[in-house]
C-alpha atoms as a PDB file:
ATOM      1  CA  UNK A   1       0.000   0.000   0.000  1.00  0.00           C
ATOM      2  CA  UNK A   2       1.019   3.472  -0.802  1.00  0.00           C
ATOM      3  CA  UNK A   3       0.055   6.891   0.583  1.00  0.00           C
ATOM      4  CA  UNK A   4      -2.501   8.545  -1.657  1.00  0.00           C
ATOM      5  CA  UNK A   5      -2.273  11.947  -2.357  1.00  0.00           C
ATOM      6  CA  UNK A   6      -5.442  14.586  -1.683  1.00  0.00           C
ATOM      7  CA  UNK A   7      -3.214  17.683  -2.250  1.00  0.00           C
ATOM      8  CA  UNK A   8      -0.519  19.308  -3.310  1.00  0.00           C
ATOM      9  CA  UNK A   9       1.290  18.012  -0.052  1.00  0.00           C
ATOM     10  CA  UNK A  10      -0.918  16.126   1.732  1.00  0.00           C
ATOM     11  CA  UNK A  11      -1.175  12.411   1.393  1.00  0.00           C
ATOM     12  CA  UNK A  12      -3.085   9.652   3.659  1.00  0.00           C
ATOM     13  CA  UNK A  13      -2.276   5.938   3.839  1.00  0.00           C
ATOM     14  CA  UNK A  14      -4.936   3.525   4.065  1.00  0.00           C
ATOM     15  CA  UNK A  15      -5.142   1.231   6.765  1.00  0.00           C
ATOM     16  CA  UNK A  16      -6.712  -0.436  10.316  1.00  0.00           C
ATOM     17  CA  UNK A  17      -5.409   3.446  11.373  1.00  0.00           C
ATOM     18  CA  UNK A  18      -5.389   6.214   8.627  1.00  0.00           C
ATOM     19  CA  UNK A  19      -2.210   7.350   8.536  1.00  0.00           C
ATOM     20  CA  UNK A  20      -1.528  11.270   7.160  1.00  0.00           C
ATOM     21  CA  UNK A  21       1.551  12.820   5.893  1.00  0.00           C
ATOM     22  CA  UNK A  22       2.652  16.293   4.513  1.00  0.00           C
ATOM     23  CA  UNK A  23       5.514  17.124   2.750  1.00  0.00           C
ATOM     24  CA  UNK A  24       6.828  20.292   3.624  1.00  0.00           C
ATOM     25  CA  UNK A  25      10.091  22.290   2.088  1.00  0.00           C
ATOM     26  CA  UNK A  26      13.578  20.201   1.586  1.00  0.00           C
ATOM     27  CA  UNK A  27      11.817  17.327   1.399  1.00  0.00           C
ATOM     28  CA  UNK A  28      11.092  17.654   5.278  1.00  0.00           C
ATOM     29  CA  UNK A  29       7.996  15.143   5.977  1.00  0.00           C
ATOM     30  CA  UNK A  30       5.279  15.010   8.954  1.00  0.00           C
ATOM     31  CA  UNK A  31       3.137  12.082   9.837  1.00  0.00           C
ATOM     32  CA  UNK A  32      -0.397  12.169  11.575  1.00  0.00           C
ATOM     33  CA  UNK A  33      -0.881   9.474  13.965  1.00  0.00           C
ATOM     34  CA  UNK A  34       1.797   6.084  12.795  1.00  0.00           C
ATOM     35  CA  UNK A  35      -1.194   3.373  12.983  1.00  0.00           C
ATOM     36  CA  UNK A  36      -0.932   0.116  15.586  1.00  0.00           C
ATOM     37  CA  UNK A  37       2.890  -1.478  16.618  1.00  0.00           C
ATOM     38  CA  UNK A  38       6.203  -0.962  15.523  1.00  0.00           C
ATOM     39  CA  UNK A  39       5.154  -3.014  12.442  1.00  0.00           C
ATOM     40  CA  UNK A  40       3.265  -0.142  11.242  1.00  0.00           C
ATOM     41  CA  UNK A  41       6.405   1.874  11.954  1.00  0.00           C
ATOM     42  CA  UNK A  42       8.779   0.227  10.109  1.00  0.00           C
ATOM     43  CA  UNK A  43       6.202   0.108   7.212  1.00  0.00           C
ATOM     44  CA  UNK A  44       6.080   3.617   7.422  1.00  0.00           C
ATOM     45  CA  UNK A  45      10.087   4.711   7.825  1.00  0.00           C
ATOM     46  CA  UNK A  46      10.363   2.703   4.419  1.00  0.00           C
ATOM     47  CA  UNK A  47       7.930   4.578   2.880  1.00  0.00           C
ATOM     48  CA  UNK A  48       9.333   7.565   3.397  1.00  0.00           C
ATOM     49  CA  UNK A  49      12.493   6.587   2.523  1.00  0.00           C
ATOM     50  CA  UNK A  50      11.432   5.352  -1.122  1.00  0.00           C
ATOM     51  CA  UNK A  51       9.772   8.840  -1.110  1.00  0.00           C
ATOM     52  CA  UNK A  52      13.522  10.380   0.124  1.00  0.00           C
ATOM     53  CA  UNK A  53      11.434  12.128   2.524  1.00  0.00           C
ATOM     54  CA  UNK A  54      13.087  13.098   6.069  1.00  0.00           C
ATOM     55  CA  UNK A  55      10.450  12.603   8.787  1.00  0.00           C
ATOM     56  CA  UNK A  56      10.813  15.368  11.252  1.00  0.00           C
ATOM     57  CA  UNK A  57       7.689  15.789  13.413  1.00  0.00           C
ATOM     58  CA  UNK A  58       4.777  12.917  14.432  1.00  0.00           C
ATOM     59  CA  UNK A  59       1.480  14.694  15.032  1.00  0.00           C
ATOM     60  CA  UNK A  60      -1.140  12.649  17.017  1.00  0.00           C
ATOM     61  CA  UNK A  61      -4.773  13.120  16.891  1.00  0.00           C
ATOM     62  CA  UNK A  62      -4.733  11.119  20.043  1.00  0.00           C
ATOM     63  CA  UNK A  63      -2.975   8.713  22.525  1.00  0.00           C
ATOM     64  CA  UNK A  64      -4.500   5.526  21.800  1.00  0.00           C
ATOM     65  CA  UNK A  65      -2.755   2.185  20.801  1.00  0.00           C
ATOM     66  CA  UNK A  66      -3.774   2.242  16.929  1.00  0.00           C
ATOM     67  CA  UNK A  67      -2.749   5.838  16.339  1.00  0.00           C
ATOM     68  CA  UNK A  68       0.806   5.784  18.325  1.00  0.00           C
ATOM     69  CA  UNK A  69       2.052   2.523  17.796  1.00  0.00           C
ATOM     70  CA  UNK A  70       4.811   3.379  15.581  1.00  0.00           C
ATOM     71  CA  UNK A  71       5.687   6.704  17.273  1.00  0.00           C
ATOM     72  CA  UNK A  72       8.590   5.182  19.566  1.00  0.00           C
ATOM     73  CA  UNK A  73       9.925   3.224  16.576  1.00  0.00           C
ATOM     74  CA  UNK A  74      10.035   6.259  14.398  1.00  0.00           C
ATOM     75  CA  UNK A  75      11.222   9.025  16.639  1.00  0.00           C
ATOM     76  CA  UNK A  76      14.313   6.634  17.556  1.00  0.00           C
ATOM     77  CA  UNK A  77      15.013   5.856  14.103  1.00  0.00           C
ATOM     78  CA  UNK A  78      14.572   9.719  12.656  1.00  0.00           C
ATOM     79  CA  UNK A  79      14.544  11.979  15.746  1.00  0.00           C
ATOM     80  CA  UNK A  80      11.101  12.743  14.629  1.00  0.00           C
ATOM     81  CA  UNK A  81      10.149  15.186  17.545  1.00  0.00           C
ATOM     82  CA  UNK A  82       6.232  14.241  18.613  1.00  0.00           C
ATOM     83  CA  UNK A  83       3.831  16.438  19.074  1.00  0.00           C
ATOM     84  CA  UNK A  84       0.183  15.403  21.095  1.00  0.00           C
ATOM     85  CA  UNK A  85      -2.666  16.804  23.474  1.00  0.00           C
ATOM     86  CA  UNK A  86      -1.704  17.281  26.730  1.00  0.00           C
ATOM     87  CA  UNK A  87      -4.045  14.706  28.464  1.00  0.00           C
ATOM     88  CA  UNK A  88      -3.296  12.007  26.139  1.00  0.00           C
ATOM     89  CA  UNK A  89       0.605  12.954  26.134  1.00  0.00           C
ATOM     90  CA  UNK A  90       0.561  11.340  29.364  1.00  0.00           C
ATOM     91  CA  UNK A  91      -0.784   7.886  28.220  1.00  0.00           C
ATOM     92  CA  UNK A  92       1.677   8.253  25.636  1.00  0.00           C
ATOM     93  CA  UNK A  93       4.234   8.516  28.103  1.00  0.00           C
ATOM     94  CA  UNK A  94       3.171   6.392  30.475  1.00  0.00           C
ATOM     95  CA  UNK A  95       0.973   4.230  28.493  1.00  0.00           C
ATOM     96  CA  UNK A  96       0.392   2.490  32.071  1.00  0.00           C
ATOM     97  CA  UNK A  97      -1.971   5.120  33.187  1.00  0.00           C
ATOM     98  CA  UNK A  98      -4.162   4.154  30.224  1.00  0.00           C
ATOM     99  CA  UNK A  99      -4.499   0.491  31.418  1.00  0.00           C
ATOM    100  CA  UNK A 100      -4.902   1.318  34.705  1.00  0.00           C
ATOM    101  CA  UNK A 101      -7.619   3.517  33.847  1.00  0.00           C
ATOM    102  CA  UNK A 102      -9.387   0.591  31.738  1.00  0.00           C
ATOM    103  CA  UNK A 103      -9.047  -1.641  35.136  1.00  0.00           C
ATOM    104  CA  UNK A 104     -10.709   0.488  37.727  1.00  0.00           C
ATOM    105  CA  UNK A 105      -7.357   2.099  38.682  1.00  0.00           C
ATOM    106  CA  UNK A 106      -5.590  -0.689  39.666  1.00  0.00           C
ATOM    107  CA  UNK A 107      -2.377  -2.712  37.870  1.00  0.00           C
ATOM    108  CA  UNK A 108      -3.876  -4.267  35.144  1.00  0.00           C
ATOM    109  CA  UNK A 109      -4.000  -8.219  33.941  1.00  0.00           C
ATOM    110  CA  UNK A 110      -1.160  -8.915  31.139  1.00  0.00           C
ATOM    111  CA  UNK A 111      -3.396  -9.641  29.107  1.00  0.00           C
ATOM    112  CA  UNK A 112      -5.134  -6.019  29.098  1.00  0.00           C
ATOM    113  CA  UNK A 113      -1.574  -4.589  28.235  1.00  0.00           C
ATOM    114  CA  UNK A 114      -0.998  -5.137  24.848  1.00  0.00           C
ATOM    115  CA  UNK A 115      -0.196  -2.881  22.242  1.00  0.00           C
ATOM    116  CA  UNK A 116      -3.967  -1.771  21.407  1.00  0.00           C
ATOM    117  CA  UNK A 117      -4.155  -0.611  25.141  1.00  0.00           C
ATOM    118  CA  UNK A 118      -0.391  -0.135  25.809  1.00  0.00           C
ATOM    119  CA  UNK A 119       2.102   0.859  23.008  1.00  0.00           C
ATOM    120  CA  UNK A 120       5.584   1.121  23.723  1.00  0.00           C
ATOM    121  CA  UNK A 121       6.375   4.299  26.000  1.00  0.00           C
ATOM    122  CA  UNK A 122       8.305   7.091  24.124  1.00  0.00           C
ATOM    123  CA  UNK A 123       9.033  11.398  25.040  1.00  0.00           C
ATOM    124  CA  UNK A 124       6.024  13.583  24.106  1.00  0.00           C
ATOM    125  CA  UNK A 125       8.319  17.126  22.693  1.00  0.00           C
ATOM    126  CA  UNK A 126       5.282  19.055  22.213  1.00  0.00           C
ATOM    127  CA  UNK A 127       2.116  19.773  24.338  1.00  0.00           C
ATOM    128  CA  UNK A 128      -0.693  20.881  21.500  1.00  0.00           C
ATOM    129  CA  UNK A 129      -3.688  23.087  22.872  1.00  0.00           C
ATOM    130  CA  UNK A 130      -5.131  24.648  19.692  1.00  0.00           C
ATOM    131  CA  UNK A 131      -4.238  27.765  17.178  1.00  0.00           C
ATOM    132  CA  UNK A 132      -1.250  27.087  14.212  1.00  0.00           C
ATOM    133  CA  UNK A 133       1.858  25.315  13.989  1.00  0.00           C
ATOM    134  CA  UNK A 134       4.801  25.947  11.439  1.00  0.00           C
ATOM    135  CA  UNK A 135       6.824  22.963  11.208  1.00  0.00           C
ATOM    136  CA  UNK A 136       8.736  21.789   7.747  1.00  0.00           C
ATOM    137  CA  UNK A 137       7.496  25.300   6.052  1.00  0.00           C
ATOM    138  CA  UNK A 138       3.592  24.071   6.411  1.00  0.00           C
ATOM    139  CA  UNK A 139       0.765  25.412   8.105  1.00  0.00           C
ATOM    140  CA  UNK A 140      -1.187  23.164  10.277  1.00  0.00           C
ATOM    141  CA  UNK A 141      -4.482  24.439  12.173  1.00  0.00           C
ATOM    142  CA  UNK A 142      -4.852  22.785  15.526  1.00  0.00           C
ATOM    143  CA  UNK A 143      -8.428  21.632  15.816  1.00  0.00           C
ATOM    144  CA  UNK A 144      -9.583  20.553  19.705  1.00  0.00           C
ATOM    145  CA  UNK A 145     -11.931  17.715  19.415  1.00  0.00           C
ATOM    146  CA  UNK A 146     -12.311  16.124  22.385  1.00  0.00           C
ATOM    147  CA  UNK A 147     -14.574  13.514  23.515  1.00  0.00           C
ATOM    148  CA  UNK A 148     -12.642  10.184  22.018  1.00  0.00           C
ATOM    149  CA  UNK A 149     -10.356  10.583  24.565  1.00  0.00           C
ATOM    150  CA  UNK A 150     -10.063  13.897  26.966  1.00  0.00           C
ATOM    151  CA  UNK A 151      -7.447  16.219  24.619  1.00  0.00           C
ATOM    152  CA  UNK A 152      -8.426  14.318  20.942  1.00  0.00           C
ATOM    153  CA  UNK A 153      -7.052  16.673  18.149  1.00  0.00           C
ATOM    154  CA  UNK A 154      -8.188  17.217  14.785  1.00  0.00           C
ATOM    155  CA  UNK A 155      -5.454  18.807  12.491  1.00  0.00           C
ATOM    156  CA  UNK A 156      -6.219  21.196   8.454  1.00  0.00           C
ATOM    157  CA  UNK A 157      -3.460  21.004   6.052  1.00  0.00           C
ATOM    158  CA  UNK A 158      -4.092  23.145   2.633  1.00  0.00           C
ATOM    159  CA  UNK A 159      -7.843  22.295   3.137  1.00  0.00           C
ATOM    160  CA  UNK A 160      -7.478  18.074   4.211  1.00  0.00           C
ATOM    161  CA  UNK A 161      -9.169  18.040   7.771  1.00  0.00           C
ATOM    162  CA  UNK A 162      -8.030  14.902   9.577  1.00  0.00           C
ATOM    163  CA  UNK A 163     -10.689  14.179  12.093  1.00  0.00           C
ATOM    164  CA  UNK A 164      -9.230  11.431  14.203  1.00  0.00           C
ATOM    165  CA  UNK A 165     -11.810   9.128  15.745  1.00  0.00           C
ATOM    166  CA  UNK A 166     -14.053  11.625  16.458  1.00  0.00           C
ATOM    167  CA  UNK A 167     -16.339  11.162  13.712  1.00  0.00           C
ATOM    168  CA  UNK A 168     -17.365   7.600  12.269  1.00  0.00           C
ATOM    169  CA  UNK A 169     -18.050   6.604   9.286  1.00  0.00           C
ATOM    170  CA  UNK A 170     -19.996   4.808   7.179  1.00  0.00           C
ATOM    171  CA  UNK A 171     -18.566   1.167   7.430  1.00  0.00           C
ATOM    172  CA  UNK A 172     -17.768   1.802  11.005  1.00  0.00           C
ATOM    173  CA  UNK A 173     -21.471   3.258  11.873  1.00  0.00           C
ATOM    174  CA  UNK A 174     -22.621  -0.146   9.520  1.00  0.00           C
ATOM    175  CA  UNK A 175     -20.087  -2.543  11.822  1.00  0.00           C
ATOM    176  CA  UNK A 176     -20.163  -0.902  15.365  1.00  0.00           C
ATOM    177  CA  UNK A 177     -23.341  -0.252  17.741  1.00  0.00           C
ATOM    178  CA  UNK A 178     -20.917   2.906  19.136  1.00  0.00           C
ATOM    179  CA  UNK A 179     -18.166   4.284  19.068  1.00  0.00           C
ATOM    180  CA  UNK A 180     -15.827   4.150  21.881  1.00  0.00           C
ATOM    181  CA  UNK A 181     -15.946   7.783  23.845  1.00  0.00           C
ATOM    182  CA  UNK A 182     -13.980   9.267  26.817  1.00  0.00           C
ATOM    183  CA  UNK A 183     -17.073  11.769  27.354  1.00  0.00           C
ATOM    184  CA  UNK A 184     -20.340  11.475  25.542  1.00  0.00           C
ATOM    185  CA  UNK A 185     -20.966  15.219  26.225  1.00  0.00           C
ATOM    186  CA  UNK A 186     -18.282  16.187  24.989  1.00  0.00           C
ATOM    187  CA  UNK A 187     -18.296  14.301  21.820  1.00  0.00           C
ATOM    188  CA  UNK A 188     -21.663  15.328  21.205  1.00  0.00           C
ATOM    189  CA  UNK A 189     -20.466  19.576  21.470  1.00  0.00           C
ATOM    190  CA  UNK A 190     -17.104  18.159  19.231  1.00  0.00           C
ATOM    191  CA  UNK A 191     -19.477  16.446  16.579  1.00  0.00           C
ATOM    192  CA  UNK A 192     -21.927  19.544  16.162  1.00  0.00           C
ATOM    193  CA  UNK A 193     -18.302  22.107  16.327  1.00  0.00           C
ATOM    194  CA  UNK A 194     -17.410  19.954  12.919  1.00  0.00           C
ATOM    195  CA  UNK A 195     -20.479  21.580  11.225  1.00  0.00           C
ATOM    196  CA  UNK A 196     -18.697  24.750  11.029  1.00  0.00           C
ATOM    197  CA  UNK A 197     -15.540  23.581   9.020  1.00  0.00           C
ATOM    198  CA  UNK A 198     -15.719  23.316   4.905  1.00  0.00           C
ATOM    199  CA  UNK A 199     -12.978  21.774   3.814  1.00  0.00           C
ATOM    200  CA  UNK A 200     -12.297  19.924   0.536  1.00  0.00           C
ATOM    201  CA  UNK A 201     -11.401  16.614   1.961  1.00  0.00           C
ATOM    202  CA  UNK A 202     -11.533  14.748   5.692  1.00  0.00           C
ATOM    203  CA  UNK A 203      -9.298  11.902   6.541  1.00  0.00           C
ATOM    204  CA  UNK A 204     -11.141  10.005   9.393  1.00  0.00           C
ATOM    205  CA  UNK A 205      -9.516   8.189  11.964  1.00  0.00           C
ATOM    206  CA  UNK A 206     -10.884   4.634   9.923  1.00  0.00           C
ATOM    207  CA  UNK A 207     -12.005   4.521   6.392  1.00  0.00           C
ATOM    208  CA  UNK A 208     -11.905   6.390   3.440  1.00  0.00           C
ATOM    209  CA  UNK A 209     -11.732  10.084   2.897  1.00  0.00           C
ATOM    210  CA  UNK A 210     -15.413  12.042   2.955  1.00  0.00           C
ATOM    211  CA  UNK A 211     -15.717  15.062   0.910  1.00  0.00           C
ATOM    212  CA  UNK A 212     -19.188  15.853   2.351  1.00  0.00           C
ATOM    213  CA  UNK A 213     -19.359  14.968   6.312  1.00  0.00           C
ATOM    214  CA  UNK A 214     -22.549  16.965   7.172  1.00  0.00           C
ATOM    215  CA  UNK A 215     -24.991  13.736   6.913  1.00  0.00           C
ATOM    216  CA  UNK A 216     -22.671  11.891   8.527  1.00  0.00           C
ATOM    217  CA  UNK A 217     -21.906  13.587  12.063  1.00  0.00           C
ATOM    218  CA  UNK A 218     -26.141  13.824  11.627  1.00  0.00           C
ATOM    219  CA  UNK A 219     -25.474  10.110  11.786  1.00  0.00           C
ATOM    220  CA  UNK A 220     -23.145   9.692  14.719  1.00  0.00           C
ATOM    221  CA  UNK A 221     -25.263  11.895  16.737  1.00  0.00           C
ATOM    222  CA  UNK A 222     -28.203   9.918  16.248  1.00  0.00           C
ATOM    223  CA  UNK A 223     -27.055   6.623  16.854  1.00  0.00           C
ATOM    224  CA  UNK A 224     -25.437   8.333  20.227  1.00  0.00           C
ATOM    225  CA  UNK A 225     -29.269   9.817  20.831  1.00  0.00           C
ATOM    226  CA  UNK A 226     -30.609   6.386  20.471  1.00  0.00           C
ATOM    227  CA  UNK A 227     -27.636   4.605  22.842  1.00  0.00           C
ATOM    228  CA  UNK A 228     -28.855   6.875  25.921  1.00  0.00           C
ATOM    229  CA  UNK A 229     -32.617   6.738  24.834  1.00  0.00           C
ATOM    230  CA  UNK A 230     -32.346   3.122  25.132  1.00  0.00           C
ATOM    231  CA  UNK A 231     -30.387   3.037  28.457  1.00  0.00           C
ATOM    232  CA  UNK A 232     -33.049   5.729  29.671  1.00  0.00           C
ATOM    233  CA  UNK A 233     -35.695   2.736  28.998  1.00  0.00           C
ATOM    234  CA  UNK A 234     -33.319  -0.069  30.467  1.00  0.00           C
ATOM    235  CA  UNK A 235     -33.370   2.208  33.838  1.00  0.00           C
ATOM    236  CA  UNK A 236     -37.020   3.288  33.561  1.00  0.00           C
ATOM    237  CA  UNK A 237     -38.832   0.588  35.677  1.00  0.00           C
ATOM    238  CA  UNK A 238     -36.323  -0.055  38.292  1.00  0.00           C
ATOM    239  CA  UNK A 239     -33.009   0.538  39.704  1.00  0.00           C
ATOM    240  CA  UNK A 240     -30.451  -1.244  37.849  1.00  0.00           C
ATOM    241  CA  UNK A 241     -26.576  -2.417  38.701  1.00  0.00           C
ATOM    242  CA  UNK A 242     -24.084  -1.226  35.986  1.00  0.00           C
ATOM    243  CA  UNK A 243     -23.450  -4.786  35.416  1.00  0.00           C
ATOM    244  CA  UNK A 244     -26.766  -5.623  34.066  1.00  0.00           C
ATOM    245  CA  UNK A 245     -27.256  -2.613  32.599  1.00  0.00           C
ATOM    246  CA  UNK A 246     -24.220  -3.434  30.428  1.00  0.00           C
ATOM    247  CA  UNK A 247     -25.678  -7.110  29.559  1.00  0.00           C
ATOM    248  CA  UNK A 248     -28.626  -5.591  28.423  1.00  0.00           C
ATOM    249  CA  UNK A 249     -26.717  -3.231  26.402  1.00  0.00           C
ATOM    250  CA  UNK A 250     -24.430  -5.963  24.678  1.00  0.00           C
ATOM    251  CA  UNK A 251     -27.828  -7.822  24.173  1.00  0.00           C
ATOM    252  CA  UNK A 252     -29.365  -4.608  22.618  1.00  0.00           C
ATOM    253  CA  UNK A 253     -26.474  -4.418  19.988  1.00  0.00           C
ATOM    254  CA  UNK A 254     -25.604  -7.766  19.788  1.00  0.00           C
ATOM    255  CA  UNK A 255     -22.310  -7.528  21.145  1.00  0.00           C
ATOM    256  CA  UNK A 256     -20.924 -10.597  22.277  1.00  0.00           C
ATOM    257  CA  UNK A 257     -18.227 -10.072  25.231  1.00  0.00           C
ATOM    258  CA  UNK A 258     -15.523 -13.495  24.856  1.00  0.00           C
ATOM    259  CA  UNK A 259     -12.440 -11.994  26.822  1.00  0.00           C
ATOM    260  CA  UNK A 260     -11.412  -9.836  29.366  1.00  0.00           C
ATOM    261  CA  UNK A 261     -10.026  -6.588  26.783  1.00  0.00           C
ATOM    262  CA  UNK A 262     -13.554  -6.793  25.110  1.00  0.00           C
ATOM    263  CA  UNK A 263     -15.349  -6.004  28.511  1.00  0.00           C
ATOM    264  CA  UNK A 264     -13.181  -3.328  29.653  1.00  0.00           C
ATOM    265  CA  UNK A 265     -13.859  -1.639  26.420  1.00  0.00           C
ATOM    266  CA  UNK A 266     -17.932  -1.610  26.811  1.00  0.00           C
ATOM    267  CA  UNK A 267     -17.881  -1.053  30.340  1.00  0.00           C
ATOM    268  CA  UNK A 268     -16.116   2.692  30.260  1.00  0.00           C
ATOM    269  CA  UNK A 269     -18.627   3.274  27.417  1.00  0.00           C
ATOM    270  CA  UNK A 270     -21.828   2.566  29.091  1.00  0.00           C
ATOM    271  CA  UNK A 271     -20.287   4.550  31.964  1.00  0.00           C
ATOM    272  CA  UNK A 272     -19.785   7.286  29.092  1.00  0.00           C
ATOM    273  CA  UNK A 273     -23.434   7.320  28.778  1.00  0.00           C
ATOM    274  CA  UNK A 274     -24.621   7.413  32.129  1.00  0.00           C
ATOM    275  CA  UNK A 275     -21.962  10.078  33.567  1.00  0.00           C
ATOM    276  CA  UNK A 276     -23.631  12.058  30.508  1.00  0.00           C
ATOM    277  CA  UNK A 277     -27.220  11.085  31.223  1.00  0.00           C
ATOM    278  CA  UNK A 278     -26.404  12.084  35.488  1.00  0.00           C
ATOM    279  CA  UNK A 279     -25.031  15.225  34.504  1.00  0.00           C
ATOM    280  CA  UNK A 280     -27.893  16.184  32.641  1.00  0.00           C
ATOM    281  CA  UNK A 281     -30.362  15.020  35.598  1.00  0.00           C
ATOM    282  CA  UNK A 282     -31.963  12.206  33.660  1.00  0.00           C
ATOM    283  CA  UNK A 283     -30.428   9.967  35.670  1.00  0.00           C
ATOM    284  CA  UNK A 284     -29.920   9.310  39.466  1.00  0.00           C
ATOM    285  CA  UNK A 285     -27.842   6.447  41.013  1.00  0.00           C
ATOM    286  CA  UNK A 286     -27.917   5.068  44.998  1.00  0.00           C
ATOM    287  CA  UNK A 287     -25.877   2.218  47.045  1.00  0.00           C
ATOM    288  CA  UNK A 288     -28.182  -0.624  47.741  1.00  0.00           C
ATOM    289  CA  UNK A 289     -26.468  -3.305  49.874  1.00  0.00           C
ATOM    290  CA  UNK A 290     -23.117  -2.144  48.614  1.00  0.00           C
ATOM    291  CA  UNK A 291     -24.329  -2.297  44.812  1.00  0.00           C
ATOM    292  CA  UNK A 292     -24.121   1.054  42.789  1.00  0.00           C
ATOM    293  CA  UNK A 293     -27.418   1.489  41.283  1.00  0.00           C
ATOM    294  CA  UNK A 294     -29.278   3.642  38.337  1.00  0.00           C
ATOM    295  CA  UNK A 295     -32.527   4.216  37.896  1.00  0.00           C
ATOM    296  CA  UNK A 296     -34.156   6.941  35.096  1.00  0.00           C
ATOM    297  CA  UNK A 297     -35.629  10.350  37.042  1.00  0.00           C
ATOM    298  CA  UNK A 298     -39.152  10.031  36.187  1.00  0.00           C
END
């Protein structure tokens, strides 16, 4: 696979991750996000070098195990300096703090910590907030999207908007019953803040370029509407325990739990939905016989 070009300097490789890259002056090269492993890193490194491109700064939309996988591989192979949001620059760091998060806050099982959850650590060089960067003689427009994950980033290049994970797609609305989020609420303020960009092309996080994304953030945040409509139901009659609120979730979407990495990815999300659904006083929780409960405010 080779990355496709969308502009003069902008290209995007295809993959699990969507991987962007802008060629700047001198043949000076950036990458957005560097996909899952070192794998993905090596793969990349000889791209670049078949392009005689010199990498010289790693962007991340975010600091999740598919998007920073090759980041450690590439900035001790180039001296690539790395540039990420501030909240996720610690996982990235100290990708511990990610699977300890996933785990309740405790030391997670081995088999949570594997390179989805827990790339290999590497230096953060840059803390992005938001405004414009200059690095290799290109402008880059530092978009705050967060909700994914606490500080997720969107980045425009000469009019190519990559979006991250904040927005799904088509396939992945078709394949998933949600996407994962760090905050619903703040997803939901992120997805209706992408209205106001027009841009001529958007790399998302997975899947092909969109040159039109209005129907489709109308898309996420219905099938997000629907998630905590249905969980409002679930919690109508009766106080429920997280626990079975989550099995009637996974039997809602017909998501089949078989391993322990599986559950700790639907459990933060259904506790996505109800921190969002408390805050807006839909919801109301109590401690029954030591059992946090939830229970819809009628």
């Amino acid at each position: 696979m080779k990355f496709q070009c969308l502009a003069d300097s902008v290209y995007y490789l295809p993959g699990a991750s969507n991987v962007g890259l802008v060629v700047g002056t001198q043949r000076r090269a950036l990458l957005i996000d560097t996909g899952v492993g070192e794998r993905s890193g090596r793969r990349l490194l000889e791209l670049l070098q078949d392009m005689d491109l010199l990498l010289v700064a790693i962007l991340n939309t975010h600091g999740h195990g598919d998007h920073v996988g090759g980041n450690a591989y590439l900035a001790e192979n180039t001296g690539a300096r790395v540039y990420a949001p501030a909240y996720d620059a610690a996982a990235i760091e100290f990708p511990t703090w990610g699977t300890m998060c996933m785990f309740a806050g405790a030391a997670p099982p081995a088999e949570i910590a594997v390179p989805r959850f827990s790339p290999r650590s590497h230096k953060v060089d840059e803390i992005i907030t938001s405004g414009d960067l200059m690095i290799a003689g290109e402008s880059i427009q530092v978009v705050p999207l967060p909700g994914h994950t606490v500080g997720h980033t969107g980045y425009i290049v000469a009019g190519v908007f990559f979006t991250g994970d904040i927005l799904a797609g088509e396939s992945e609305l078709r394949n998933a019953p949600v996407s994962y989020s760090y905050s619903v609420t703040q997803r939901l303020q992120s997805l209706a803040d992408l209205r106001k960009y027009a841009c001529r092309c958007y790399v998302l996080g997975h899947g092909p370029p969109e040159h039109d994304i209005q129907d489709l953030i109308k898309q996420n945040i219905a099938q997000i509407q629907e998630i905590a409509s249905f969980i409002e139901s679930c919690l109508r009659e009766d106080f429920l325990e997280t626990s079975e609120l989550l099995a009637r979730f996974c039997a809602r979407y017909s998501i089949a739990m078989r391993n322990m990495r599986q559950f700790f990815y639907w459990y933060p999300v259904v506790h996505s939905f109800l921190s969002h659904l408390s805050d807006l006083g839909r919801v109301e929780y109590r401690i029954q016989d030591n059992h946090l409960q939830w229970r819809t405010i009628a």
